[in-house]
C-alpha atoms as a PDB file:
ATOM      1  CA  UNK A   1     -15.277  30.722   5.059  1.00  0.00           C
ATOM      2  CA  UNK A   2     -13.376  27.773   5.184  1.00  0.00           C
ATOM      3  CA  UNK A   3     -10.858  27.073   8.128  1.00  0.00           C
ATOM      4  CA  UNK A   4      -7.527  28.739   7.417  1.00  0.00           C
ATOM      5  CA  UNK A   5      -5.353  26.107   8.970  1.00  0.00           C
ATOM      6  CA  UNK A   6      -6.743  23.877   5.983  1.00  0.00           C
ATOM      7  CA  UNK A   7      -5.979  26.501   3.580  1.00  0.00           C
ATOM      8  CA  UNK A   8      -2.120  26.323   5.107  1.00  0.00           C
ATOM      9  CA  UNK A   9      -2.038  22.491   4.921  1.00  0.00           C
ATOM     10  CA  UNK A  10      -3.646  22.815   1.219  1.00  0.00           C
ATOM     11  CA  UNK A  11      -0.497  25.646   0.366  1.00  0.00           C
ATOM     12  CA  UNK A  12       2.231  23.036   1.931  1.00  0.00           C
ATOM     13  CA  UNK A  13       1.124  20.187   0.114  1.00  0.00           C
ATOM     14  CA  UNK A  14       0.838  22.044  -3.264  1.00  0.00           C
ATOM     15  CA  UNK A  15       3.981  23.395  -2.777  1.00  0.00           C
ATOM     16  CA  UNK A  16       4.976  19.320  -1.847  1.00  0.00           C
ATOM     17  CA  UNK A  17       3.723  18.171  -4.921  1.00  0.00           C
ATOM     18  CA  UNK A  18       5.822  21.459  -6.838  1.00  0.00           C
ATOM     19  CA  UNK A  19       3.219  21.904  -9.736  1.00  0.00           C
ATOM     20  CA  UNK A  20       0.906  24.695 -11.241  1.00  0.00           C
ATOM     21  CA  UNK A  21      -1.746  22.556 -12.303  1.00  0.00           C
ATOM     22  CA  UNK A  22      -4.085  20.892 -10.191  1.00  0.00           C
ATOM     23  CA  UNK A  23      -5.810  17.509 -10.816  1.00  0.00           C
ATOM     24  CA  UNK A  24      -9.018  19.104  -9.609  1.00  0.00           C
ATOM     25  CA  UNK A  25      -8.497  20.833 -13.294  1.00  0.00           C
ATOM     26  CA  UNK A  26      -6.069  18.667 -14.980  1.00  0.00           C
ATOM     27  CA  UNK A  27      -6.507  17.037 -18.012  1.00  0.00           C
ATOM     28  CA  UNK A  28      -8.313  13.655 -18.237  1.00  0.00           C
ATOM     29  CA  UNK A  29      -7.252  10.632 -20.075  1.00  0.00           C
ATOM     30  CA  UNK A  30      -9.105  12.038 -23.256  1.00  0.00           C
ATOM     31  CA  UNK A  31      -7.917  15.509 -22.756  1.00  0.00           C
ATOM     32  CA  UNK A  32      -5.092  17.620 -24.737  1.00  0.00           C
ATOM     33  CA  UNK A  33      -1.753  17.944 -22.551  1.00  0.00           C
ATOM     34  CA  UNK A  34      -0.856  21.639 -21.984  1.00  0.00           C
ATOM     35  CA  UNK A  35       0.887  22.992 -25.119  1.00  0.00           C
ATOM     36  CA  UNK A  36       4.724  23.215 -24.550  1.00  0.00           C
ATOM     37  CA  UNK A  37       5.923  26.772 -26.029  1.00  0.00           C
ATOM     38  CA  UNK A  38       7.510  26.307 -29.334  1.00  0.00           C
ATOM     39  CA  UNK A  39      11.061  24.547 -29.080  1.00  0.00           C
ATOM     40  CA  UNK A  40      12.919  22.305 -30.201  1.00  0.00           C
ATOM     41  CA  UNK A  41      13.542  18.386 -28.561  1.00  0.00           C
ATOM     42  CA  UNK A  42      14.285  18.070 -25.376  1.00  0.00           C
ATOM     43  CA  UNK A  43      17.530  17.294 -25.392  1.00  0.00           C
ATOM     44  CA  UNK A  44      18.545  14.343 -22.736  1.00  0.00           C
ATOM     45  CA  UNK A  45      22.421  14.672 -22.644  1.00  0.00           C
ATOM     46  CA  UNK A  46      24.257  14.990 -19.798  1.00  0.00           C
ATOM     47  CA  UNK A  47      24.488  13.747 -16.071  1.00  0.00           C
ATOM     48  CA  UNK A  48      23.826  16.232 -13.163  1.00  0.00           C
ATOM     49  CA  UNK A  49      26.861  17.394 -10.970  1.00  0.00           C
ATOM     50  CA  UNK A  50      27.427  14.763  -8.252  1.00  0.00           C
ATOM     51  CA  UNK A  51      26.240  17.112  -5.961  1.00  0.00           C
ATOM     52  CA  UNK A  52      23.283  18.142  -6.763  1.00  0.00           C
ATOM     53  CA  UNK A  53      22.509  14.188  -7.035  1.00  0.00           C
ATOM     54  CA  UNK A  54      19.144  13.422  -5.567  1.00  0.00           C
ATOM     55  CA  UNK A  55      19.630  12.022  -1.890  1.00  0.00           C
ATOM     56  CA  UNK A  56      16.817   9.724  -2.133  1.00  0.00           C
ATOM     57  CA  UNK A  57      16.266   8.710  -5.730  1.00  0.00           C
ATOM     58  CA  UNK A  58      13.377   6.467  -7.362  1.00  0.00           C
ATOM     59  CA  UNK A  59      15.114   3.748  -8.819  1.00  0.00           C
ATOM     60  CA  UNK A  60      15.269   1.362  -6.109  1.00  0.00           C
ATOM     61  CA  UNK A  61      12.998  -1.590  -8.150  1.00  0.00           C
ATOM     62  CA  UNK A  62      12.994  -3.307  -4.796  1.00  0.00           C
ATOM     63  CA  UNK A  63      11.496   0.161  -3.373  1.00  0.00           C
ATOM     64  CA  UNK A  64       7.285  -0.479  -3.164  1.00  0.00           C
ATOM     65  CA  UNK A  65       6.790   3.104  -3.841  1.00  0.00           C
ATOM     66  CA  UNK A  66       8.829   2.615  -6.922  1.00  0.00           C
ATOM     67  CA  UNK A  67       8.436  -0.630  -8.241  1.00  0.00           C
ATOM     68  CA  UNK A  68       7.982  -0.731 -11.889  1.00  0.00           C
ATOM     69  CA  UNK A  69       5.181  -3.141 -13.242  1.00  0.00           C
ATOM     70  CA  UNK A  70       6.045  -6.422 -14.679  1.00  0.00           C
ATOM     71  CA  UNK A  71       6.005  -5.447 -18.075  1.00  0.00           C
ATOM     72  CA  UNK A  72       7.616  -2.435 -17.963  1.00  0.00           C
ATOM     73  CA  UNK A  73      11.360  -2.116 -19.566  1.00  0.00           C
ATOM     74  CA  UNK A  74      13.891   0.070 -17.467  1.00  0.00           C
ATOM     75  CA  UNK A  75      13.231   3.811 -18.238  1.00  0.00           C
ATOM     76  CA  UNK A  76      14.666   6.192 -20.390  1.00  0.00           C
ATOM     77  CA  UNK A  77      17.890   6.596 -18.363  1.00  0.00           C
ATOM     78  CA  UNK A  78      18.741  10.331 -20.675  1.00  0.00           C
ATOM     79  CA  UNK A  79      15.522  11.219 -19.612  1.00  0.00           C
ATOM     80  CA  UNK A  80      15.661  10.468 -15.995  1.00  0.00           C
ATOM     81  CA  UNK A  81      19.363  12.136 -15.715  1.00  0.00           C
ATOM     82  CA  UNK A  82      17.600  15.422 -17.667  1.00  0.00           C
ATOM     83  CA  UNK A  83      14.792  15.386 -15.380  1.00  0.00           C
ATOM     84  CA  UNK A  84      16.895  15.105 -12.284  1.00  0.00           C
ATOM     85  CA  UNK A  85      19.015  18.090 -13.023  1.00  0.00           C
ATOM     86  CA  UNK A  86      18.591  20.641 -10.645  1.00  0.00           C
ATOM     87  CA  UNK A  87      21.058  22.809 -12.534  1.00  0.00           C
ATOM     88  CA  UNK A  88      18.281  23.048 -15.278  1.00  0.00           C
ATOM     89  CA  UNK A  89      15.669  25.324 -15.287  1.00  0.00           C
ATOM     90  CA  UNK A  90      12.610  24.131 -13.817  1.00  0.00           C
ATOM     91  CA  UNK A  91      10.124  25.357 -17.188  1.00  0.00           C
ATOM     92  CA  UNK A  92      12.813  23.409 -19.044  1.00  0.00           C
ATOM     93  CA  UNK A  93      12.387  20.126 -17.055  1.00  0.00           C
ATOM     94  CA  UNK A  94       8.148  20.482 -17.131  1.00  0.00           C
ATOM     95  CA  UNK A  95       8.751  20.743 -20.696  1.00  0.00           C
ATOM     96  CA  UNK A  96      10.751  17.473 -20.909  1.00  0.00           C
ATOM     97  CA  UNK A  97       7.816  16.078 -18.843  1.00  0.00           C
ATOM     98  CA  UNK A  98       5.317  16.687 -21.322  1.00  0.00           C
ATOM     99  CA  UNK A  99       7.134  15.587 -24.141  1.00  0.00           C
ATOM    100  CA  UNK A 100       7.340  12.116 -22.148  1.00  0.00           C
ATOM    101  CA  UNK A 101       3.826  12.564 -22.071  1.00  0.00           C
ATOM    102  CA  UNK A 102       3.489  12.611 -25.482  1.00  0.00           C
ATOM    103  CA  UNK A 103       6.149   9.579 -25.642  1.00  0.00           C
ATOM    104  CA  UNK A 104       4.184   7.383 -23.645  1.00  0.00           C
ATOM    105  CA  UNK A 105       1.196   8.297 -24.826  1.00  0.00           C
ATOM    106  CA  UNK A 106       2.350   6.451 -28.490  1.00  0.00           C
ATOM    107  CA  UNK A 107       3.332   3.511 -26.318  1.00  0.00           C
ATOM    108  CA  UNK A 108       6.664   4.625 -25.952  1.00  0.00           C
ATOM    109  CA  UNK A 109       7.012   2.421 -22.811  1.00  0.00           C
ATOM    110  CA  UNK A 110      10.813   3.526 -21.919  1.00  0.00           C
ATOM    111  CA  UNK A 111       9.253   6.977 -21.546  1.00  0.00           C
ATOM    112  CA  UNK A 112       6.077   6.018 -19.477  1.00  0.00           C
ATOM    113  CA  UNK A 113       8.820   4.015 -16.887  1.00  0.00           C
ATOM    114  CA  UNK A 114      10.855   7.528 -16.751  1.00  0.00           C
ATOM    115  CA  UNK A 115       7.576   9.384 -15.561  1.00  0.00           C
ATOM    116  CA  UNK A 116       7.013   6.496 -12.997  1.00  0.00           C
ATOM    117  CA  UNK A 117      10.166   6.882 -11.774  1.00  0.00           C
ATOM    118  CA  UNK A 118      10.110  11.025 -11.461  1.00  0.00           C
ATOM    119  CA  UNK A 119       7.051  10.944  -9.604  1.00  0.00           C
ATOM    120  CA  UNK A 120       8.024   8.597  -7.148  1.00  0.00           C
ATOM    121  CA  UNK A 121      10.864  11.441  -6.267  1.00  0.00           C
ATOM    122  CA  UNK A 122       9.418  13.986  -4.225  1.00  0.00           C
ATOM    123  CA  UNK A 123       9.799  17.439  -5.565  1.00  0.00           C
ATOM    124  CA  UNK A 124       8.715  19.952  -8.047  1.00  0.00           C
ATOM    125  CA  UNK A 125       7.987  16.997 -11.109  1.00  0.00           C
ATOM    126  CA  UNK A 126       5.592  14.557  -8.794  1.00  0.00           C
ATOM    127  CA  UNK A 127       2.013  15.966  -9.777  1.00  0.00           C
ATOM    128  CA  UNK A 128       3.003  16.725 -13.678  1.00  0.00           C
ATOM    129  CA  UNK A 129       5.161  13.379 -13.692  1.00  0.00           C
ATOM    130  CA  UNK A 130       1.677  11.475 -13.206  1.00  0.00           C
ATOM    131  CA  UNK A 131      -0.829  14.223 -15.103  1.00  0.00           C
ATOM    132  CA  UNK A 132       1.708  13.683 -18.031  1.00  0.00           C
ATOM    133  CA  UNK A 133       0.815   9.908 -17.642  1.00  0.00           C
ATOM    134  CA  UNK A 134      -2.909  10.558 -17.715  1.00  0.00           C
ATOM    135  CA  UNK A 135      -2.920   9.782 -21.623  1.00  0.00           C
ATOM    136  CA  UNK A 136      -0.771   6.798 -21.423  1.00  0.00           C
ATOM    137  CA  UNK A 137      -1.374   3.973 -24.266  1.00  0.00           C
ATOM    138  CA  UNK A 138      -3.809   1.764 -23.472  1.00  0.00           C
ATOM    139  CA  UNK A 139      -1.712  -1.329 -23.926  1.00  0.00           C
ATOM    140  CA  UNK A 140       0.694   0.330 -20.931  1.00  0.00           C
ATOM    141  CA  UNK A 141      -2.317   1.112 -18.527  1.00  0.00           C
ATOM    142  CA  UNK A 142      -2.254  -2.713 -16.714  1.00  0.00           C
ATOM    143  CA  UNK A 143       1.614  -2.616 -16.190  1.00  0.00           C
ATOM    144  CA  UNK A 144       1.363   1.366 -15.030  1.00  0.00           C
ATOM    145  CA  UNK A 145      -1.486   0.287 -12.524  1.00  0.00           C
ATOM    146  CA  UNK A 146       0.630  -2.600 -10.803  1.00  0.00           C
ATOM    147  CA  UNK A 147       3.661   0.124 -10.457  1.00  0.00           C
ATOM    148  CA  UNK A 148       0.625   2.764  -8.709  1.00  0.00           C
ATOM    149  CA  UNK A 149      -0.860   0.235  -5.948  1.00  0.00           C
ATOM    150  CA  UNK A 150       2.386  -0.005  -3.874  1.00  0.00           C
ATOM    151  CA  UNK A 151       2.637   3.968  -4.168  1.00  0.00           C
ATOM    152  CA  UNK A 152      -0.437   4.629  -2.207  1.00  0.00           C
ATOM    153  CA  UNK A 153       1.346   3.696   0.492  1.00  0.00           C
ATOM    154  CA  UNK A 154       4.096   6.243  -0.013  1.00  0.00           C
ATOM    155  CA  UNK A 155       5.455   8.037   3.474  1.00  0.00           C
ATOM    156  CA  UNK A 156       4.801  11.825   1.158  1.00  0.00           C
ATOM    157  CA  UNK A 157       1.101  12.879   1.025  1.00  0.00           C
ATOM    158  CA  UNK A 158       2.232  14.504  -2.796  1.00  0.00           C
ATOM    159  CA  UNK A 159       3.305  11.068  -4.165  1.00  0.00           C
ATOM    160  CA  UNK A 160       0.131   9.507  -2.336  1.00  0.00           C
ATOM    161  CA  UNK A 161      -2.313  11.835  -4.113  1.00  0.00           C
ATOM    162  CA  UNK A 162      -0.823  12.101  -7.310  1.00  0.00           C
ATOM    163  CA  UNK A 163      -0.467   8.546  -7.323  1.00  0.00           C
ATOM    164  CA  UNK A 164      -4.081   7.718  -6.314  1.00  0.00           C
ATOM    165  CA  UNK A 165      -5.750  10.256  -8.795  1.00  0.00           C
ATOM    166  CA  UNK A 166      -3.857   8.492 -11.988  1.00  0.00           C
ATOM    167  CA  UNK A 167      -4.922   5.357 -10.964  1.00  0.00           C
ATOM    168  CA  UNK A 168      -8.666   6.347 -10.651  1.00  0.00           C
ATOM    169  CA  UNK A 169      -8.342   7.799 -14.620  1.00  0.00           C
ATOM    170  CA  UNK A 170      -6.794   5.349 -16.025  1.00  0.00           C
ATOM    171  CA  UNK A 171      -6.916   2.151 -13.363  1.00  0.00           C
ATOM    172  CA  UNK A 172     -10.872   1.530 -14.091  1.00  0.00           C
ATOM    173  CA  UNK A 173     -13.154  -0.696 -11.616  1.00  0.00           C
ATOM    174  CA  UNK A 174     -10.583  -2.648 -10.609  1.00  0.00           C
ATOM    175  CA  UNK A 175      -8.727   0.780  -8.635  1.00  0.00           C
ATOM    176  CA  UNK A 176     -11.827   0.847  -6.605  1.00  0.00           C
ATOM    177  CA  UNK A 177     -10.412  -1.656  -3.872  1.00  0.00           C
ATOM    178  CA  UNK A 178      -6.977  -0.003  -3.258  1.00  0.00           C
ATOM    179  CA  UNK A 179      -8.900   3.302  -2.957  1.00  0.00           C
ATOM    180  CA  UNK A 180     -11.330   1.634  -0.804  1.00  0.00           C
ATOM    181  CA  UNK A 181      -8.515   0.849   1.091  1.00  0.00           C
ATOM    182  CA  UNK A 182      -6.377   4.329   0.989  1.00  0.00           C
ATOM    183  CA  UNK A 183      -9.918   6.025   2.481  1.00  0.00           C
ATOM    184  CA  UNK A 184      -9.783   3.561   5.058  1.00  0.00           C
ATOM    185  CA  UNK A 185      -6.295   4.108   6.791  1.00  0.00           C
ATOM    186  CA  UNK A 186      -5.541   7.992   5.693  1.00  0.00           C
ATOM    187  CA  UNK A 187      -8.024   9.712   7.758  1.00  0.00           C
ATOM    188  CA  UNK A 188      -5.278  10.507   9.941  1.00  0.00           C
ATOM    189  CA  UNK A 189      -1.573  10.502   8.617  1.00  0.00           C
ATOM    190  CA  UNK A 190       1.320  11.811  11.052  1.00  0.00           C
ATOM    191  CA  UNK A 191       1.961  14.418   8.284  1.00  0.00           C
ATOM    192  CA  UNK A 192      -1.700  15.929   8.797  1.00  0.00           C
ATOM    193  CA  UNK A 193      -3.019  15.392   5.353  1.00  0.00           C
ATOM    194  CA  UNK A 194      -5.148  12.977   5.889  1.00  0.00           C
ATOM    195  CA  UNK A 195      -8.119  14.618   4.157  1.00  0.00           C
ATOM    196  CA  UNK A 196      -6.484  15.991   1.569  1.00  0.00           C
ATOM    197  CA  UNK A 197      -5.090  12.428   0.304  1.00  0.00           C
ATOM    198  CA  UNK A 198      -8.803  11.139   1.240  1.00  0.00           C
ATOM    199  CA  UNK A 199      -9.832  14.021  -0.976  1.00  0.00           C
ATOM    200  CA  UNK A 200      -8.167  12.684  -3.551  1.00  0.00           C
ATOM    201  CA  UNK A 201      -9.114   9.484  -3.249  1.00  0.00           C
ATOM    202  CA  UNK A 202     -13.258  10.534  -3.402  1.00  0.00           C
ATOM    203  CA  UNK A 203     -12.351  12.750  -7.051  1.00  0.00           C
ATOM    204  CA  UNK A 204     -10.309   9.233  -8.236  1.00  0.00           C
ATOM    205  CA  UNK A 205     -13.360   7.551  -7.272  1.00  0.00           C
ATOM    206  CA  UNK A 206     -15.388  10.141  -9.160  1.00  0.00           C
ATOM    207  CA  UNK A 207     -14.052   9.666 -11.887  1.00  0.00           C
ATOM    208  CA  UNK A 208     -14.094   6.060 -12.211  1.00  0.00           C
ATOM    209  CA  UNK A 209     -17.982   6.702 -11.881  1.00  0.00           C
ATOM    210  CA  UNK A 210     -19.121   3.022 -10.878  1.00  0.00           C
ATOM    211  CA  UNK A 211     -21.746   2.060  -8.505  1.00  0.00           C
ATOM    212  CA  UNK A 212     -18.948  -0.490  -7.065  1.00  0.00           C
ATOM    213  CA  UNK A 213     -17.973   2.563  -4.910  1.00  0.00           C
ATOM    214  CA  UNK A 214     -20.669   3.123  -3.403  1.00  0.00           C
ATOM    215  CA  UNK A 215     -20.390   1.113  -0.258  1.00  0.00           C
ATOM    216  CA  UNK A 216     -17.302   2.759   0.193  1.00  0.00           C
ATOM    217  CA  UNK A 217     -18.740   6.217  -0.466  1.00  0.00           C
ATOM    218  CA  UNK A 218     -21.071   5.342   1.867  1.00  0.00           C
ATOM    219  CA  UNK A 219     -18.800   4.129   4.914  1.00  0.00           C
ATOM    220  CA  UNK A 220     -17.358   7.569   4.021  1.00  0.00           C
ATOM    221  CA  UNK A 221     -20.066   9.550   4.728  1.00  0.00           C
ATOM    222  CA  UNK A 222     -21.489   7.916   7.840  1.00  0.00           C
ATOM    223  CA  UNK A 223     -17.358   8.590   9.184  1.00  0.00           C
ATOM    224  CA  UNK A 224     -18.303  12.386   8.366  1.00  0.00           C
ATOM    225  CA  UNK A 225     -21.587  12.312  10.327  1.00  0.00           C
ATOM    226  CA  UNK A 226     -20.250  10.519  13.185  1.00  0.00           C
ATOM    227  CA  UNK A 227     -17.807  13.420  13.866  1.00  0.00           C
ATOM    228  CA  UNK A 228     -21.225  15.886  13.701  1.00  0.00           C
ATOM    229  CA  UNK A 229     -19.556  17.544  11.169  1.00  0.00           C
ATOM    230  CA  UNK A 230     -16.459  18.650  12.996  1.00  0.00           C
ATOM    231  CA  UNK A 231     -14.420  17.988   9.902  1.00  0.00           C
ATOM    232  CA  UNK A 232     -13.458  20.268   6.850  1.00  0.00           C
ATOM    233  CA  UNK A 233     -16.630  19.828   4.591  1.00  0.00           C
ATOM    234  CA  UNK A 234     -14.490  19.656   1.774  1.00  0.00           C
ATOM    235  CA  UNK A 235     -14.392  16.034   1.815  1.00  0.00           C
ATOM    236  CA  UNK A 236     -18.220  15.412   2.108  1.00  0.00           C
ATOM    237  CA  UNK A 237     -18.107  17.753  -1.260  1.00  0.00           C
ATOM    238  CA  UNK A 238     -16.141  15.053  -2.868  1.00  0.00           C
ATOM    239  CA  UNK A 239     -17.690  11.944  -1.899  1.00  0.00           C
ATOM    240  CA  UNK A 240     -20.976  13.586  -2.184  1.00  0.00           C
ATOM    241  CA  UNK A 241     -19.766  14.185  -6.168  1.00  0.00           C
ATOM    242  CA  UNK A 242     -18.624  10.788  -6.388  1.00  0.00           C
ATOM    243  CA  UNK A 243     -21.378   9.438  -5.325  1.00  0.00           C
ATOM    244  CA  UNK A 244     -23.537  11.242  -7.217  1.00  0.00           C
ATOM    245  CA  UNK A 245     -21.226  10.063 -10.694  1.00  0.00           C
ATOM    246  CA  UNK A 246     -22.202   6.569 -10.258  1.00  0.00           C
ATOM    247  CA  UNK A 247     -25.365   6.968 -11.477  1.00  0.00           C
ATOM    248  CA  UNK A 248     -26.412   4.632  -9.087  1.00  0.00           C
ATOM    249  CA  UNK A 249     -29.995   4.741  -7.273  1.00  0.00           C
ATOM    250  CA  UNK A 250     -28.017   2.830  -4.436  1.00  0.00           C
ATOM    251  CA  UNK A 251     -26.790   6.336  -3.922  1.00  0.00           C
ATOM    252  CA  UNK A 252     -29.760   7.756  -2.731  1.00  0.00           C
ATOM    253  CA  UNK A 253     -30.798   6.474   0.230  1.00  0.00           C
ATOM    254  CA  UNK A 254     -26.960   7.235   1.905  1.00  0.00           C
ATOM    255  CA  UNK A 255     -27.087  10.574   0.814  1.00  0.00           C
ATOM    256  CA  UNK A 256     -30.890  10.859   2.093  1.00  0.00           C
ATOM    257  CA  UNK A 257     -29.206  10.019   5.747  1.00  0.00           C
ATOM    258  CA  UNK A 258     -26.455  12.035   5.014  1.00  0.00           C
ATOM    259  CA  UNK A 259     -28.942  15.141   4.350  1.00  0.00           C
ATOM    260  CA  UNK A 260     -30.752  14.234   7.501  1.00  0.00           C
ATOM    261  CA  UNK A 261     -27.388  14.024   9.384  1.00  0.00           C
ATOM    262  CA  UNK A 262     -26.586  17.420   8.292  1.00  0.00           C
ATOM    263  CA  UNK A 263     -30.446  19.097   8.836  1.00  0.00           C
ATOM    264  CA  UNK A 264     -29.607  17.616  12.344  1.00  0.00           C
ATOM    265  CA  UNK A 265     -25.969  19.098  12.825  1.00  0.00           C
ATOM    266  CA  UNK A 266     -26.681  22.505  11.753  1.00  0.00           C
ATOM    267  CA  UNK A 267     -26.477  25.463  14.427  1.00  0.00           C
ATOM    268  CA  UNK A 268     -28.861  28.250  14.382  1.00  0.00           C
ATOM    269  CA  UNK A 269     -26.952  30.718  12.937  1.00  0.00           C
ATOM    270  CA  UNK A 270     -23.502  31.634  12.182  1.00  0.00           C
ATOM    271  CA  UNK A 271     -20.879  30.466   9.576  1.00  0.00           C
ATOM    272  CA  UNK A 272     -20.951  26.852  10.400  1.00  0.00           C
ATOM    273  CA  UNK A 273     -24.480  27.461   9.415  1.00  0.00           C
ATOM    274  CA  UNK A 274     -23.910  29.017   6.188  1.00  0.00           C
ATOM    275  CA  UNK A 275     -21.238  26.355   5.454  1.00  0.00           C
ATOM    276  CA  UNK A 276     -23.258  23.304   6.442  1.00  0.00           C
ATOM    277  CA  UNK A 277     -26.374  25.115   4.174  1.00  0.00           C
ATOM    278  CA  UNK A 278     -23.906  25.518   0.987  1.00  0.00           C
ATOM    279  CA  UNK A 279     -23.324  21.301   1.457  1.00  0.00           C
ATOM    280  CA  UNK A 280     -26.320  20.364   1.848  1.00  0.00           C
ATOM    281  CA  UNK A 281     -27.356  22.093  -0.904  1.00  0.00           C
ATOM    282  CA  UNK A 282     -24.956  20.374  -2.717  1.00  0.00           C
ATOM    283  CA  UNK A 283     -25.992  16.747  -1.477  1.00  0.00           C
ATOM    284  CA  UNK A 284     -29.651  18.111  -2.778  1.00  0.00           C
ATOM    285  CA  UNK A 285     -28.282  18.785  -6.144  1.00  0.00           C
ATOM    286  CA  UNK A 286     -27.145  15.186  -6.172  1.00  0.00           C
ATOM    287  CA  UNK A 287     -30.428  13.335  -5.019  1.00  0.00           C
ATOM    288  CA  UNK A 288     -32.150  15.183  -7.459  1.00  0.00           C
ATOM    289  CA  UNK A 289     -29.559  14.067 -10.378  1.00  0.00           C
ATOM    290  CA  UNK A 290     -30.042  10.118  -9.088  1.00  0.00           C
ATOM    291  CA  UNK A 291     -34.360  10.306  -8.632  1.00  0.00           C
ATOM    292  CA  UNK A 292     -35.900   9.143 -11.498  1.00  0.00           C
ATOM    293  CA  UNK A 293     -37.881  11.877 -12.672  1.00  0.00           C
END
């Protein structure tokens, strides 16, 4: 069984991020959004009571966690002051989110700004704020990538991950070196989610699917042997499957190591055992996908 301190670090960083749906299962760029419940319009009138104003609010341009992208027009300010209401109803606000979704999704580039600017706010609408974006127009995708790179460098681990799994659906090859780079300096973060934002930078990696990552994959995994396994194994699961979605026979002979690495670290007996077993089968299951048959 997995270590339960990870399993408390996973339930405070969910609960950070303030969303339902997980990327691990969200929809991809190609996928249907979630069907809203039959309804009527969001409607966008109103401003929030002064006090419930957000302390810290995303629209700072000069903010790099918020910056906009250079052809981006200012958002849909009704939105934003909808979406900022405290005073309404959470399923009402996830609602408006989607329908953005759908907005931005017909190049409605007002609406795709909006979502930028939610999910730079940390709080319940950061994960669905940049899942809604996953199905963005393609003519919007290089101005939404410019407003992402800055955010990896966000001080919250929920803006971070949400932040770094939209651009590896929709950001292409060109993500691969700011990702490269997020792996690099996350390991450790003062807020003790390092792996869980490095996790999410191995499934962004995933998906972009392109043997360009695999040096990085690979710097990745010899990180994970070095510590003789003393990590969370989780993370080797994820680079192991992004590695193994390149495609690439430069995958192999890293994860070969990698195998031998683990073979090497594995106690006698004992959970560690059983959990080191379940990974390596794993990293088997991959070498066997990338040998030519």
């Amino acid at each position: 069984m997995r270590s339960s301190i990870r399993l408390i670090a996973f339930a405070a960083i969910v609960l950070a991020a303030g969303s339902a749906i997980f990327w691990r299962h969200g929809p991809g760029p190609e996928a249907t959004m979630p069907t809203a419940p039959p309804a009527a319009t969001a409607s966008f009138s109103g401003s929030p009571p002064a006090s419930d104003a957000p302390t810290a609010r995303g629209d700072d341009v000069d903010s790099p966690a918020v910056v906009d992208g250079p052809a981006l027009p200012a958002p849909d300010q009704d939105a934003l002051r909808h979406l900022r209401d405290t005073t309404t109803p959470l399923p009402d606000r996830l609602h408006a989110v989607r329908d953005l979704g759908q907005r931005s999704a017909q190049g409605d580039a007002p609406a795709a700004t909006a979502l930028l600017r939610i999910g730079a706010e940390p709080g319940p609408l950061v994960t669905p704020a940049h899942q809604a974006l996953t199905r963005v127009a393609v003519d919007l995708r290089p101005a939404i990538c410019v407003a992402l790179r800055p955010r990896l460098a966000h001080p919250e681990a929920a803006v971070v991950m949400a932040a770094t799994e939209l651009l590896g659906r929709i950001g292409g090859v060109e993500a691969i070196p700011p990702i490269d780079a997020l792996l690099a300096t996350n390991w450790q973060r003062p807020d003790g989610f390092g792996q869980l934002v490095c996790e999410a930078g191995a499934r962004a990696l995933a998906h972009i699917g392109d043997a360009r990552a695999v040096p990085t994959l690979t710097r990745e995994l010899r990180c994970i042997a070095a510590s003789r396994m003393q990590c969370e194994l989780d993370y080797g699961d994820a680079v192991v499957e992004a590695l193994r979605s390149t495609g690439s026979p430069t995958a192999i002979a890293p994860l070969r190591r990698y195998a031998e690495a683990l073979r090497a670290a594995r106690p006698a007996s004992g959970p560690r055992r059983a959990a080191i077993d379940t990974h390596l089968h794993l990293v088997e299951e991959a070498l066997n996908a990338l040998t030519p048959q």
